[in-house]
Protein backbone atom coordinates (compact mmCIF):
# COMPACT_ATOMS: atom_id res chain seq x y z
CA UNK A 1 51.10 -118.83 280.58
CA UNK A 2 50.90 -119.60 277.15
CA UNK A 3 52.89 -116.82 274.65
CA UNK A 4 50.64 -114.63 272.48
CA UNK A 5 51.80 -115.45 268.33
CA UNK A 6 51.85 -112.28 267.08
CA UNK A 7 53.10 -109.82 268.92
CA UNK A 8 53.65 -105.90 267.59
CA UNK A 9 57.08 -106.97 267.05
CA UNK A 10 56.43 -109.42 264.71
CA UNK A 11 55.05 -106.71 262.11
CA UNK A 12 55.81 -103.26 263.38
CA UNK A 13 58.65 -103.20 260.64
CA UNK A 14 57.59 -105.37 258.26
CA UNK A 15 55.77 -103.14 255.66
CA UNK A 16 57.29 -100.52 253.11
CA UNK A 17 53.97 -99.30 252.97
CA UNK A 18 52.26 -99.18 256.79
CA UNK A 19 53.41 -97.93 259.24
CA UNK A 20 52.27 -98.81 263.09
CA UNK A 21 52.54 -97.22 266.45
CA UNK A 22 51.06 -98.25 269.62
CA UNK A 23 49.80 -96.67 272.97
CA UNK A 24 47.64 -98.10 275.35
CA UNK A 25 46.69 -100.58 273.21
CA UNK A 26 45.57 -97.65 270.82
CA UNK A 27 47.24 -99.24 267.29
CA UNK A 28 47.76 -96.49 264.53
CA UNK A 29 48.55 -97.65 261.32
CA UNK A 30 49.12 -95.71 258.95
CA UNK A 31 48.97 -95.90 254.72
CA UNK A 32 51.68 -94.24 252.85
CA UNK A 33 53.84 -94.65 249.62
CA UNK A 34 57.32 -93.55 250.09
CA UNK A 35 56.00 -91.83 253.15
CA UNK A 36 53.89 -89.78 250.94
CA UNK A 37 49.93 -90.14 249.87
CA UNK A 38 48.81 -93.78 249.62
CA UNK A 39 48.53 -95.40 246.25
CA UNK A 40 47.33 -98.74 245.41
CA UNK A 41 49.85 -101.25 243.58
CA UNK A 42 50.93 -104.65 243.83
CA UNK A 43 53.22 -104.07 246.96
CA UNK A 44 50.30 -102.57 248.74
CA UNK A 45 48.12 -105.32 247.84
CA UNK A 46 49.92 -107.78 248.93
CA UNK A 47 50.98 -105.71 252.31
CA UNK A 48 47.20 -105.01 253.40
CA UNK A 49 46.49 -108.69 253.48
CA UNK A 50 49.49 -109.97 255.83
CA UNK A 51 48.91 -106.86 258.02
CA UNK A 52 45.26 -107.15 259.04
CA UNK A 53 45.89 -110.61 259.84
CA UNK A 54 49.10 -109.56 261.91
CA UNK A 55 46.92 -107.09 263.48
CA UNK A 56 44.36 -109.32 264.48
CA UNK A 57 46.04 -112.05 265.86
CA UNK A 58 47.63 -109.87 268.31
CA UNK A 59 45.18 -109.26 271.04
CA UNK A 60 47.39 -106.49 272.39
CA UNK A 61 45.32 -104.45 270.20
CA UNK A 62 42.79 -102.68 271.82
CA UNK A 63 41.34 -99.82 269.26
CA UNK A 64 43.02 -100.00 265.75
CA UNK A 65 43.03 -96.59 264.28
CA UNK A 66 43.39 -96.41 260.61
CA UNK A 67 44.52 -93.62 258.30
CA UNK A 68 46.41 -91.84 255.72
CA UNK A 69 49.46 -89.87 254.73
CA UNK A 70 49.36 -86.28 253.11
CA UNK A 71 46.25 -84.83 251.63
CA UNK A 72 44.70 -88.10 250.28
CA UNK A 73 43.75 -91.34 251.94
CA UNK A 74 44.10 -92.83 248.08
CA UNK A 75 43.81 -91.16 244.96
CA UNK A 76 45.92 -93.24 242.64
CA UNK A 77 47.45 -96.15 241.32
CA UNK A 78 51.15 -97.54 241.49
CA UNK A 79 53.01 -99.02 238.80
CA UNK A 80 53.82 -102.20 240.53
CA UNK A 81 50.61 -102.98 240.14
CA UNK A 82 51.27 -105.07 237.14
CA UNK A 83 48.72 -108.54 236.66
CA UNK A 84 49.40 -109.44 232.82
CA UNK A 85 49.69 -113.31 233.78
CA UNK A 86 47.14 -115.93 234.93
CA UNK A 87 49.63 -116.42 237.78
CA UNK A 88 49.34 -112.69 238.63
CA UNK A 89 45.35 -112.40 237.99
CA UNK A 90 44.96 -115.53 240.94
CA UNK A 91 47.18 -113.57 243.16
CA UNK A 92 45.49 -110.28 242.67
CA UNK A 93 42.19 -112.35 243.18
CA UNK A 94 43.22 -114.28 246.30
CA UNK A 95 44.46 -110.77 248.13
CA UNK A 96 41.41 -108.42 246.44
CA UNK A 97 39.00 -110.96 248.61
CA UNK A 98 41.51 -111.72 251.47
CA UNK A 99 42.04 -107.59 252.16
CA UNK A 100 38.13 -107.13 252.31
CA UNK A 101 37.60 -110.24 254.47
CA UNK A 102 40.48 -109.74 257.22
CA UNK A 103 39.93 -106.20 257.72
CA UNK A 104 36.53 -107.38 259.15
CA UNK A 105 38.42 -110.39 261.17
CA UNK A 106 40.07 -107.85 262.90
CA UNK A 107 38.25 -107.91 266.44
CA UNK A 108 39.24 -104.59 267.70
CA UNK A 109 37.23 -101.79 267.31
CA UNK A 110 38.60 -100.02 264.03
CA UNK A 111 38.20 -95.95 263.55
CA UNK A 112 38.99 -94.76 260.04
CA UNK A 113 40.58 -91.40 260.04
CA UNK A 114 39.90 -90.96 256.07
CA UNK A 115 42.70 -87.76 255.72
CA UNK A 116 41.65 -86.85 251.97
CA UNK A 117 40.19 -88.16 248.61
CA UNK A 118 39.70 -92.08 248.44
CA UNK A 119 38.81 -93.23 244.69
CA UNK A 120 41.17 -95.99 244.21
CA UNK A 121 41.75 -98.05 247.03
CA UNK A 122 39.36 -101.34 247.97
CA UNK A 123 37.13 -99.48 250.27
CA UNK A 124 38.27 -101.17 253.49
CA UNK A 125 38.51 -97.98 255.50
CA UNK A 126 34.70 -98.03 254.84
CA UNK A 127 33.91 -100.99 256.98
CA UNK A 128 35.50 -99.53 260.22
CA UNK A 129 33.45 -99.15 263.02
CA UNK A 130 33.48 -95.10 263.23
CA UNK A 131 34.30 -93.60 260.43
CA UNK A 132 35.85 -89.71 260.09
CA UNK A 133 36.92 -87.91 257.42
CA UNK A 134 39.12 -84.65 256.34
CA UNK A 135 36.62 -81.92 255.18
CA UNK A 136 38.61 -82.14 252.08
CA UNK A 137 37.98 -85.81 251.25
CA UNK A 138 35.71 -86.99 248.89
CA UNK A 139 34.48 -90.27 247.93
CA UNK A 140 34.11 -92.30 244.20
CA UNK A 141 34.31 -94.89 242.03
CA UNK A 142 35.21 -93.87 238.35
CA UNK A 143 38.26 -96.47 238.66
CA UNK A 144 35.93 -99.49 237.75
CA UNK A 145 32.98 -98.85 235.24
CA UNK A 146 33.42 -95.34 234.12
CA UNK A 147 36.98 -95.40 233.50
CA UNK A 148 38.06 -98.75 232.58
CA UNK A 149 34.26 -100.20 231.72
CA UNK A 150 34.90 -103.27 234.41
CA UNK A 151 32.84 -104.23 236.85
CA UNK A 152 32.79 -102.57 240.11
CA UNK A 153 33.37 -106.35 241.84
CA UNK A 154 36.33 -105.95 244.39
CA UNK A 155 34.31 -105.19 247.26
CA UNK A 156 32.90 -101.62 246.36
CA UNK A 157 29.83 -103.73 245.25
CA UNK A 158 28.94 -104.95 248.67
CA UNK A 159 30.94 -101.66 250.78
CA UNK A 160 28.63 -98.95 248.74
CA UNK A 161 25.09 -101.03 248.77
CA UNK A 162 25.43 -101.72 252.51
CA UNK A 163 26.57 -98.28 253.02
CA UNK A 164 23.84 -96.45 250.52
CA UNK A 165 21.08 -98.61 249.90
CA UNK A 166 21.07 -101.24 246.60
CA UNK A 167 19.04 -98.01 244.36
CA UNK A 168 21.64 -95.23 245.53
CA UNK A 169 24.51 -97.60 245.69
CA UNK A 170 24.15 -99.34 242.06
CA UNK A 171 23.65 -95.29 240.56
CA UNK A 172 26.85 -94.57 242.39
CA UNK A 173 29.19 -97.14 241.13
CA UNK A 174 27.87 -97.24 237.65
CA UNK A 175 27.92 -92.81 237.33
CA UNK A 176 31.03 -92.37 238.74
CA UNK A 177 29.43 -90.33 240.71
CA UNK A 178 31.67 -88.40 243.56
CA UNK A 179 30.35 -87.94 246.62
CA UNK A 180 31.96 -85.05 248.92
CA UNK A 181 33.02 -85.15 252.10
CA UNK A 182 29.70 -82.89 253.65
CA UNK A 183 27.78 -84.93 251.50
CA UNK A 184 29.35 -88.24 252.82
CA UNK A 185 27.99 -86.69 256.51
CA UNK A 186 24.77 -86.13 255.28
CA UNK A 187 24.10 -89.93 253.47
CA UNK A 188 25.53 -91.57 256.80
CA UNK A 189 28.71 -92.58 255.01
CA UNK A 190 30.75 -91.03 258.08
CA UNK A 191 30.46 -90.24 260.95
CA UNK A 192 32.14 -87.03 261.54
CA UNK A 193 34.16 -84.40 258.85
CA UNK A 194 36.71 -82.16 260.55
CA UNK A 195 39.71 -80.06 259.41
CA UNK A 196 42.63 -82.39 258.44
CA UNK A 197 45.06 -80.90 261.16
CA UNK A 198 42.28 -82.00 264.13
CA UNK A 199 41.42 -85.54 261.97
CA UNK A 200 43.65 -87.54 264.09
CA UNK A 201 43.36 -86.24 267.12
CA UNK A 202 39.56 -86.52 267.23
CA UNK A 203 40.04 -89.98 265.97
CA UNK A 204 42.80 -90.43 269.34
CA UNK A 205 39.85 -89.02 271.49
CA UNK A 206 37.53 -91.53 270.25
CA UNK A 207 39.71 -94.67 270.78
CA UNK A 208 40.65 -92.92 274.32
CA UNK A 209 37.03 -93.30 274.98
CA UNK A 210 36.33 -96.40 273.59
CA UNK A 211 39.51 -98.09 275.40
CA UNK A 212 37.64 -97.24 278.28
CA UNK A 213 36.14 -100.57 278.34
CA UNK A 214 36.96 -104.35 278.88
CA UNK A 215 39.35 -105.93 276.11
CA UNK A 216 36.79 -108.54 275.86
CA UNK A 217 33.59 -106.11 275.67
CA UNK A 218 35.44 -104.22 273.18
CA UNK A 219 36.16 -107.02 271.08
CA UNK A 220 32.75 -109.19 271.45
CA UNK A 221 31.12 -105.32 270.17
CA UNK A 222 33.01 -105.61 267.11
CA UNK A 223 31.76 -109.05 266.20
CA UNK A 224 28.27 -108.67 266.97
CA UNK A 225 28.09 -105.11 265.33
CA UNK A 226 29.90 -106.28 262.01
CA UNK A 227 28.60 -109.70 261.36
CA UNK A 228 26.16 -109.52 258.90
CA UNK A 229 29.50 -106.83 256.79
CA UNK A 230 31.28 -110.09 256.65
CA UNK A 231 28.40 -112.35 255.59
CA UNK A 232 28.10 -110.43 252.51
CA UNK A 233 31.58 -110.06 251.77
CA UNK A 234 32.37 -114.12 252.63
CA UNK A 235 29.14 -114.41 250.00
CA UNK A 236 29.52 -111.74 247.36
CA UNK A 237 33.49 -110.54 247.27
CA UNK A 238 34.77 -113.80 245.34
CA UNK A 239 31.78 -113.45 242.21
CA UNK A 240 32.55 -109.90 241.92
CA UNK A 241 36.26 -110.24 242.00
CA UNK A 242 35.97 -113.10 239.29
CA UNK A 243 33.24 -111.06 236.90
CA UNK A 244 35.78 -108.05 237.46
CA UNK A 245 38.80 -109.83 235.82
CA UNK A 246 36.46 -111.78 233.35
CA UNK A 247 35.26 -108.72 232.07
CA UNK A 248 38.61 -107.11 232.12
CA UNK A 249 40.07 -109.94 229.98
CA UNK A 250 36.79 -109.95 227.81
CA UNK A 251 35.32 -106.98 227.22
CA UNK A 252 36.25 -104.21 224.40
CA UNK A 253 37.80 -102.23 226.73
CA UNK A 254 40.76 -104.88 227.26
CA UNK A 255 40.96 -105.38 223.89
CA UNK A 256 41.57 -102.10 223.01
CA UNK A 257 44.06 -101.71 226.26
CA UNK A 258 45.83 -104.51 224.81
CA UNK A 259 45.84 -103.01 221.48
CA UNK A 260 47.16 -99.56 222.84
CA UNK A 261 49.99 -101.79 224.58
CA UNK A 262 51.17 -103.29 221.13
CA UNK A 263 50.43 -99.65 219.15
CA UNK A 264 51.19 -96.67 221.36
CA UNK A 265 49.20 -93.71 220.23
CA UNK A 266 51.79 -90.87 218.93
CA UNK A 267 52.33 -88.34 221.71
C-alpha cells in the first residue's frame, strides 16, 4: 500500500501562527498571533500558503474546520509585514494569489467558524463551504481603497462580488462600508450567527454531521460545489494583485507614504 505524503505530522507543528487538532478526521485549525487575535503580516502570509497545501494533500482530512483566536477572526496588521523591495513585492504577490487559490484546492469540506471582526485578512474564510460567525463579528474592507486609496485586488474583488452581487459588491469595497454580523445573515454572507462561546461547537456539530458521509462523497461535493469560486480566482486574483501593488507604488497615496517615511510628522 502506497504511503500517504503528507501526513498531520508533517505540519501539525510547523506554524507559529496555526494551530491544528484532529478528531475523526474533523481538522481544526486555528489562526492566532502569539496565541492571541489573528493579525495579518509577513509570517502569516507566508504560513497560510504552505498550510492549505499541507492540509490538502493529506486525505486524512475529512471536514477542515477553520477559525479564530480571541474576540476577532482579524482585525489588524503585523509589523512583519514589511514589502519595501521588488524581491519582497513578488513574494507578497506569489503568496496573496497562492493563499486564495489553495484554500479552494483543499477538497474537504471547509466550515468557517468566523469568532469576531474580519477587516484585514484576504477573505479566505469567505470561500468555505458553511460559513458561521460570532454575533459580534462584523465584516469590511476600509484596508484597501478607503484607507490606503489601493485597489481592493487581493481577492476581496472576486470573494465580495461572488458573495454580494457585482452592484452591492463594487459599493462595498469602494465605501468601506461595514457590514455586521446580523446583517451578514440577512445578505447570505453566512450561514448562521451565534454567541461566540457556542461558535465552535455548532461548527463541531456541523462537521459531525457532515463526516457522516463517504470520504470520497465528501470530497467530490466540495469540487463540484466550488468550481466555478476557483475559476474566478485562477482568472481574476493575479490582475488584481498586480493593479493593487501598481497602484500602491504609483499612486499619490505611496508617494506621500514614502514621503511620511523620509519626514515623520512631529508627534
Amino acid at each position: 500500500m502506497a504511503v500517504p505524503l503528507v501526513t498531520l505530522d508533517h505540519y501539525q507543528n510547523k506554524y507559529e501562527t496555526i494551530r491544528f487538532e484532529r478528531r475523526d478526521g474533523i481538522l481544526q485549525m486555528t489562526l492566532h498571533t502569539n496565541n492571541g487575535p489573528y493579525h495579518m503580516g509577513g509570517v502569516q502570509h507566508s504560513e497560510l500558503v504552505d498550510a492549505f497545501v499541507n492540509i490538502a494533500g493529506d486525505h486524512a482530512n475529512r471536514i477542515v474546520i477553520l477559525t479564530g483566536t480571541g474576540d476577532a477572526f482579524c482585525d489588524g496588521f503585523d509589523p512583519t509585514f514589511e514589502h519595501d523591495t521588488g524581491e519582497e513585492l513578488a513574494r507578497i504577490h506569489y503568496e496573496g494569489r497562492r493563499i486564495m487559490q489553495t484554500v479552494l484546492d483543499v477538497e474537504a469540506p471547509m466550515i468557517a467558524a468566523i469568532n469576531g471582526r474580519m477587516t484585514s485578512a484576504p477573505p479566505f474564510a469567505l470561500t468555505c463551504d458553511i460559513t458561521l460567525c460570532s454575533d459580534n463579528a462584523a465584516f469590511s474592507d476600509r484596508v484597501h481603497f478607503t484607507q490606503h486609496g489601493t485597489v481592493p485586488g487581493d481577492g476581496v474583488q472576486v470573494v465580495w462580488q461572488y458573495l454580494l452581487g457585482p452592484n452591492r459588491g463594487r459599493y462595498f469595497l469602494l465605501t468601506g462600508e461595514e457590514i455586521s454580523a446580523q446583517e451578514a445573515l440577512r445578505l447570505n454572507v453566512v450561514n448562521e450567527v451565534l454567541p461566540r462561546d457556542k461558535l465552535l461547537a455548532r461548527a463541531w456539530e456541523l462537521a459531525e454531521q457532515l463526516n457522516t458521509r463517504s470520504a470520497t462523497t465528501l470530497r467530490y461535493a466540495r469540487l463540484v460545489l466550488n468550481q466555478q469560486y476557483r475559476k474566478h480566482m485562477l482568472e481574476e486574483v493575479a490582475l488584481g494583485y498586480g493593479m493593487q501593488w501598481l497602484s500602491m507604488k504609483t499612486g499619490p497615496s505611496a508617494q506621500q507614504l514614502a514621503a511620511e517615511k523620509q519626514h515623520p510628522r512631529d508627534a
